[in-house]
Protein backbone atom coordinates (compact mmCIF):
# COMPACT_ATOMS: atom_id res chain seq x y z
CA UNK A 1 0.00 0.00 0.00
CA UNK A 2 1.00 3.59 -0.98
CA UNK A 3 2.69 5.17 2.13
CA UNK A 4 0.88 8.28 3.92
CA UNK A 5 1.98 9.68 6.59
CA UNK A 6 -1.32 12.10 6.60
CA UNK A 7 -3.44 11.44 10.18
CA UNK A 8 -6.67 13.19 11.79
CA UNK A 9 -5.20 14.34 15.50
CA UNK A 10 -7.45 14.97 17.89
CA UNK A 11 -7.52 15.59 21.85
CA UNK A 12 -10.52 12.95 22.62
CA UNK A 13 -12.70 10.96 20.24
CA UNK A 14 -16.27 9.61 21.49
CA UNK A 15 -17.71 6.43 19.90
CA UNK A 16 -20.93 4.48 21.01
CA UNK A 17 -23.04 1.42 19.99
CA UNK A 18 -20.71 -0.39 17.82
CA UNK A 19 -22.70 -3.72 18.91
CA UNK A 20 -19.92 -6.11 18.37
CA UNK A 21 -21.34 -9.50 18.18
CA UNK A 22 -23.90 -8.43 15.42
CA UNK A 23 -24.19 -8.87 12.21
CA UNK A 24 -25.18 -5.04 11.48
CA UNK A 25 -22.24 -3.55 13.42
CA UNK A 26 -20.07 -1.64 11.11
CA UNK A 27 -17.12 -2.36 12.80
CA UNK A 28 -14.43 -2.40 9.90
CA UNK A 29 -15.78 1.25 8.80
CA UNK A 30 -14.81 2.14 12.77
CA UNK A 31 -11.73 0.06 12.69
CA UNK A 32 -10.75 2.26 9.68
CA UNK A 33 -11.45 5.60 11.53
CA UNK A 34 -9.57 4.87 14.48
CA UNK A 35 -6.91 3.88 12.18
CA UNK A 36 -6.99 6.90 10.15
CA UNK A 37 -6.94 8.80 13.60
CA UNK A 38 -4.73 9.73 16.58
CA UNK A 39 -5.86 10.99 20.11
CA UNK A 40 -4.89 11.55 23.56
CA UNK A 41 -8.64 10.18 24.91
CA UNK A 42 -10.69 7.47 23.19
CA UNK A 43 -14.37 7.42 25.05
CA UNK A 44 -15.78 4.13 24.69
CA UNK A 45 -19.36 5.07 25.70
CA UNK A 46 -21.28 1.97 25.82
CA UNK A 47 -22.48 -0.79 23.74
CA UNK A 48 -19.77 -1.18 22.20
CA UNK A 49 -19.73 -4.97 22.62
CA UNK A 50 -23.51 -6.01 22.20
CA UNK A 51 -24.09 -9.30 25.09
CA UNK A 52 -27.53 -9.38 24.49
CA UNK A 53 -27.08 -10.15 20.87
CA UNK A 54 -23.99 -12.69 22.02
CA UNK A 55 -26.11 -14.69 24.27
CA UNK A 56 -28.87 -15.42 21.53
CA UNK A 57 -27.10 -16.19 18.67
CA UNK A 58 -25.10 -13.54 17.55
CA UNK A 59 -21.96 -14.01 16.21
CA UNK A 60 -18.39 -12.62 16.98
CA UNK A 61 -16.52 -12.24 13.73
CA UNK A 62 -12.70 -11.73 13.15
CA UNK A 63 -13.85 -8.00 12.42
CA UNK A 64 -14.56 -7.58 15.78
CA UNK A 65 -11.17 -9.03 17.27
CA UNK A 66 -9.71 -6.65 14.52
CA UNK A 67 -11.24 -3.99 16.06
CA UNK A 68 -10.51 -5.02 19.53
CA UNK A 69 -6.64 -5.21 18.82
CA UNK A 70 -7.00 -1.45 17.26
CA UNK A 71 -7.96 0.11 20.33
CA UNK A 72 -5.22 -2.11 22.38
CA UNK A 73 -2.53 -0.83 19.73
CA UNK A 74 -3.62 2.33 20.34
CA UNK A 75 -3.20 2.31 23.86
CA UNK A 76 0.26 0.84 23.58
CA UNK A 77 1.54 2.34 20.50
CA UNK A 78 0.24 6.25 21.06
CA UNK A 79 0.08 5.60 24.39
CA UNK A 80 -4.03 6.42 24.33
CA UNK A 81 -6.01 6.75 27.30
CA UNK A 82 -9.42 4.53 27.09
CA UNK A 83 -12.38 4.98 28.95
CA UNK A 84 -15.07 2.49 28.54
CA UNK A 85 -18.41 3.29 29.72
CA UNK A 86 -21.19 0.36 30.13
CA UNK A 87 -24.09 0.51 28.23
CA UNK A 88 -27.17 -1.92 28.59
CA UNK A 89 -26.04 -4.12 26.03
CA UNK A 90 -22.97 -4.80 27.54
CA UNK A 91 -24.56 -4.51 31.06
CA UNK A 92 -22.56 -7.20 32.79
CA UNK A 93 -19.89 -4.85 33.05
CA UNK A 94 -21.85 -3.55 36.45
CA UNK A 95 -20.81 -5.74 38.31
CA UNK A 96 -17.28 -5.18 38.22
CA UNK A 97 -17.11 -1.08 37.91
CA UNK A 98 -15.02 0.68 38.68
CA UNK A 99 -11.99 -1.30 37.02
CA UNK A 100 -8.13 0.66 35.71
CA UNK A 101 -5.96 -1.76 33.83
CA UNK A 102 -3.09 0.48 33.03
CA UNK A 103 -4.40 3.46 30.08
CA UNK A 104 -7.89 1.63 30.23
CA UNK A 105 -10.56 2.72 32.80
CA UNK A 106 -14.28 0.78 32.62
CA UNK A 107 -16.34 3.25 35.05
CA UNK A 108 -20.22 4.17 34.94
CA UNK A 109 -19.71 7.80 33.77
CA UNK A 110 -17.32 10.30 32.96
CA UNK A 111 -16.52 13.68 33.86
CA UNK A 112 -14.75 15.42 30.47
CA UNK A 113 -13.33 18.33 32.12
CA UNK A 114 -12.81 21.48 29.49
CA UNK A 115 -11.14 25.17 29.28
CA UNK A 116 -15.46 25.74 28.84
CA UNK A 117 -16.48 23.58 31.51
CA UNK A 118 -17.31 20.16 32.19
CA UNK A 119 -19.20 17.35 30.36
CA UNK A 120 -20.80 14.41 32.13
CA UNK A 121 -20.13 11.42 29.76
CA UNK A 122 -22.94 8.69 30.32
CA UNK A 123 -24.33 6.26 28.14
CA UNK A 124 -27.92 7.38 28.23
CA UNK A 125 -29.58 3.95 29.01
CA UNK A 126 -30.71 5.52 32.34
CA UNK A 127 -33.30 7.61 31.63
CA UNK A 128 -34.88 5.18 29.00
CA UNK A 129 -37.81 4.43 31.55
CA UNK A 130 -37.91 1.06 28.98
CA UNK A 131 -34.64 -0.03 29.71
CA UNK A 132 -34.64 0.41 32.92
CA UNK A 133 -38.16 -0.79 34.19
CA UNK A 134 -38.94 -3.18 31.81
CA UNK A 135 -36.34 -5.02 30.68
CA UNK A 136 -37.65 -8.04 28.70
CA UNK A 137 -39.53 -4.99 26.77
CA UNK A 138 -36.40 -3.91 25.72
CA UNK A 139 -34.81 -7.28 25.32
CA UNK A 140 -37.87 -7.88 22.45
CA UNK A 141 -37.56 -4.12 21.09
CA UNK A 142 -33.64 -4.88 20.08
CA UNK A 143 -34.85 -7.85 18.47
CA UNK A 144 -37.41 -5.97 16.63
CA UNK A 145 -34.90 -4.03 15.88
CA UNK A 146 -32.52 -6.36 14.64
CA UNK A 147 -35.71 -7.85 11.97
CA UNK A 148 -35.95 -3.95 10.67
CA UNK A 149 -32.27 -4.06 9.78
CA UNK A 150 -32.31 -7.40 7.85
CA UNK A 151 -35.23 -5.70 6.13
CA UNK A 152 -33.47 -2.55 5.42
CA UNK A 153 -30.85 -4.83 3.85
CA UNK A 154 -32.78 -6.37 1.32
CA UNK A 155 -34.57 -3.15 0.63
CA UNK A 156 -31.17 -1.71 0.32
CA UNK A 157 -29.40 -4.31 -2.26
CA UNK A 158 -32.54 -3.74 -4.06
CA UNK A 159 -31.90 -0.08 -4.12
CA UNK A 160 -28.06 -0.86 -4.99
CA UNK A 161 -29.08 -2.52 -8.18
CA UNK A 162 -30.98 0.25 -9.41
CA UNK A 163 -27.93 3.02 -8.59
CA UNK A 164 -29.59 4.38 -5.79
CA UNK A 165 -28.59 5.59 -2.52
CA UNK A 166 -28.14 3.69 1.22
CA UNK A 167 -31.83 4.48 2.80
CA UNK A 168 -32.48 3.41 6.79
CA UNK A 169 -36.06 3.09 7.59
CA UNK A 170 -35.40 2.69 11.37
CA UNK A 171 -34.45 6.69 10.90
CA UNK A 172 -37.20 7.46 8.37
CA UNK A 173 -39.44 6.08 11.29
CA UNK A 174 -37.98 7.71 14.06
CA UNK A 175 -38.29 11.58 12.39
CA UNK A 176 -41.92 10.63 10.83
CA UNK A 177 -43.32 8.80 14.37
CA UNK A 178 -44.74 11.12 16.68
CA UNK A 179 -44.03 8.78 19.72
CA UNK A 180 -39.75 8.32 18.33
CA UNK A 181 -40.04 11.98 18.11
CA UNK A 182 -41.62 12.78 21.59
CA UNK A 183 -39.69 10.11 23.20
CA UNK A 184 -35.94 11.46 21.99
CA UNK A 185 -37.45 15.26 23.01
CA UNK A 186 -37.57 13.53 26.49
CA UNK A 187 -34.95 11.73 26.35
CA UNK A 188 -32.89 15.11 25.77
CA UNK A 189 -34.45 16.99 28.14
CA UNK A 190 -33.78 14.46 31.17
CA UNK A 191 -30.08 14.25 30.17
CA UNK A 192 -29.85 18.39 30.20
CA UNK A 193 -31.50 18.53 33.81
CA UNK A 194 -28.72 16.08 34.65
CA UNK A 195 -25.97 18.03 33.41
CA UNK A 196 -27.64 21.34 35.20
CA UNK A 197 -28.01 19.52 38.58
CA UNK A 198 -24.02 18.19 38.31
CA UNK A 199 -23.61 21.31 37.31
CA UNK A 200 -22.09 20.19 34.15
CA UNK A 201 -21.52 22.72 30.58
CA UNK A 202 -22.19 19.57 28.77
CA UNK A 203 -23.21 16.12 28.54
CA UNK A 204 -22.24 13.65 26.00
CA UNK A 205 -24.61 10.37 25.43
CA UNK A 206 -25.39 7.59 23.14
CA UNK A 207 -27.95 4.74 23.21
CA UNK A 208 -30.59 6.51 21.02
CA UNK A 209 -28.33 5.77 18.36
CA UNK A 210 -29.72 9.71 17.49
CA UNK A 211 -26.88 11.84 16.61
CA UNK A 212 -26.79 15.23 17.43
CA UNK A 213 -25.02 18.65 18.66
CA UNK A 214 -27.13 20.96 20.16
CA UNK A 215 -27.86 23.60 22.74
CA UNK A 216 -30.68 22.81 25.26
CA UNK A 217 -32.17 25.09 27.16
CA UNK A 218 -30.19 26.35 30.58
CA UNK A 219 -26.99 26.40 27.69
CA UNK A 220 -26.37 22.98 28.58
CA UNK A 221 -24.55 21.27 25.15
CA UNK A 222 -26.00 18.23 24.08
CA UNK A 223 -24.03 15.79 22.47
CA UNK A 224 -24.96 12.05 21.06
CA UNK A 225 -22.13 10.33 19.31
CA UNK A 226 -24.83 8.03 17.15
CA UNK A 227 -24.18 4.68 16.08
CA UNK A 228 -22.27 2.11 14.40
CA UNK A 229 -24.86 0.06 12.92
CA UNK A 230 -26.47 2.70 11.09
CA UNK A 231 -25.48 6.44 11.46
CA UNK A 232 -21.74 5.38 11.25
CA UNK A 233 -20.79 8.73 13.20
CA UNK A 234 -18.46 9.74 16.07
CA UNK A 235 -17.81 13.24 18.60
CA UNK A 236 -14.49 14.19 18.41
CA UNK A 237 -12.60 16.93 20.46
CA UNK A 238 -10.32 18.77 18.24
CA UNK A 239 -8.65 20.77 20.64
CA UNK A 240 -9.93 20.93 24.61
CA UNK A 241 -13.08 22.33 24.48
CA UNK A 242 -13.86 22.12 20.70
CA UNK A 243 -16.23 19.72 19.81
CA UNK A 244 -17.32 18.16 16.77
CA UNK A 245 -20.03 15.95 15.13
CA UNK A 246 -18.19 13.33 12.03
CA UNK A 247 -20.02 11.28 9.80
CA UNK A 248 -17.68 8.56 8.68
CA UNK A 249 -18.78 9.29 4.69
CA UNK A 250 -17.43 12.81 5.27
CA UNK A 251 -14.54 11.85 7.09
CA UNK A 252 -13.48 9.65 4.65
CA UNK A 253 -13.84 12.13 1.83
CA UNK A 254 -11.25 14.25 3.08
CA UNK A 255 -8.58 12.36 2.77
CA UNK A 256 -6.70 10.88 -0.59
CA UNK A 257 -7.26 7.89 -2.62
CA UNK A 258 -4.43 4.86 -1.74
CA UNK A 259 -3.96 2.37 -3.80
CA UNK A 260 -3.22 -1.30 -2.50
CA UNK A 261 -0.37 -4.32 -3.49
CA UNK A 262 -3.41 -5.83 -5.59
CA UNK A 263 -4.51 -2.35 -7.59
CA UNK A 264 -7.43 -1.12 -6.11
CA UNK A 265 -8.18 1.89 -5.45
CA UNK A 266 -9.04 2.31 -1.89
CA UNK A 267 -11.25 5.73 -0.47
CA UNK A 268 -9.60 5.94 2.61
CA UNK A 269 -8.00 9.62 4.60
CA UNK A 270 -4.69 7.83 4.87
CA UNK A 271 -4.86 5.23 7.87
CA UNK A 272 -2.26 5.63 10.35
CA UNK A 273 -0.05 2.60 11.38
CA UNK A 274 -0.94 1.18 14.81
């Protein structure tokens, strides 16, 4: 492969609901960002290992060990500090927190201090009354979930055929249902009394697999890093303080075309070695 010696640096990069262990996680599009990246922080901010899916079928793939070793060379290579947050996916983690094994922290939330202030760092699952009340609920709703996205594959080889562009229905559904709509409105307005109570500038938050980067009311700054199965996006910190929403499409646009030993042309912004 063409040498490049071009990398995205950044202070911290947030990533959330990768959902190793399924078939829909994109993990080798996130293996390829963290390879095309370096940073100081990398916020692991739950689900990022899906057990639910694990311990009814799901499958772990040498993707996911690829992208397991990634992080790890990170750590020892750039010397990266991790932090991984449990989500409710990979809920088992519980009963161990808090654990520090060297650069890697596994803790229930994070405090992201900032020139600007402080952001709380939490996975979100909390104040999903679903999630936490009902869990068998939410047990059936991810497999629900997990029939919509084999549908919105087929749908979406179909549209391939015809030229057409990647379509999710899970989103289309989400901005079109008044309930998805009303319930994400909650959801972000729970997480901002949080961050006023702690006192917080920010919070930061997945689950919802809802991107965003926004300012609630009170001035807190609401920030969801997405998704890996779908959205394919990430927060990243470009200098303390500075925050930023990616969409791994974009990202990879701004970077050069490489070829590799074999001759094809790969789109990629110039992976670093780690």
């Amino acid at each position: 492969m063409k040498a490049c010696d071009k990398r995205h640096d950044y202070h911290a990069i947030f990533l959330s609901d990768i959902h190793l262990g399924t078939r829909d996680s994109k993990c080798e599009e996130v293996t390829a960002f963290l390879k095309a990246t370096t940073c100081r922080k990398l916020i692991l901010n739950g689900d990022i290992v899906d057990g639910w899916a694990l311990r009814s079928g799901g499958r772990w793939l040498p993707a996911h060990t690829k992208f397991i070793r990634t992080v790890l060379k990170k750590m020892e290579k750039q010397g990266t500090e991790v932090i991984y947050l449990r989500g409710n996916h990979d809920d088992i983690l519980e009963r161990f927190l808090p654990l520090c094994f060297g650069n890697l922290r596994i803790v229930d939330e994070y405090i992201h201090g900032t020139p600007r202030g402080d952001y709380l760092v939490v996975h979100g699952d909390g104040f999903d009354r679903v999630t936490t009340s009902h869990r068998w609920v939410a047990v059936a709703g991810a497999k629900g979930y997990e029939l919509l996205l084999g549908l919105n594959r087929l749908y979406n080889r179909w549209r391939a055929l015809r030229g057409k562009e990647y379509f999710s229905l899970s989103q289309t559904i989400k901005a079109k249902v008044k309930s998805a709509v009303g319930f994400i409105d909650r959801y972000e307005d729970q997480l901002k009394e949080l961050a006023t109570v702690r006192g917080c500038r920010g919070i930061i938050c997945g689950h919802i697999h809802t991107p965003a980067d926004k300012l609630l009311g009170n001035g807190v700054h609401y920030l969801n890093s997405g998704d890996w199965v779908e959205s394919l996006t990430a927060i990243v910190e470009r200098r303390p303080g500075d925050f930023e929403l990616v969409h791994y499409r974009d990202f990879m646009k701004t970077g050069e075309t490489v070829v590799d030993g074999a001759g094809a042309r790969l789109a990629t912004p110039c992976p670093a070695s780690v």
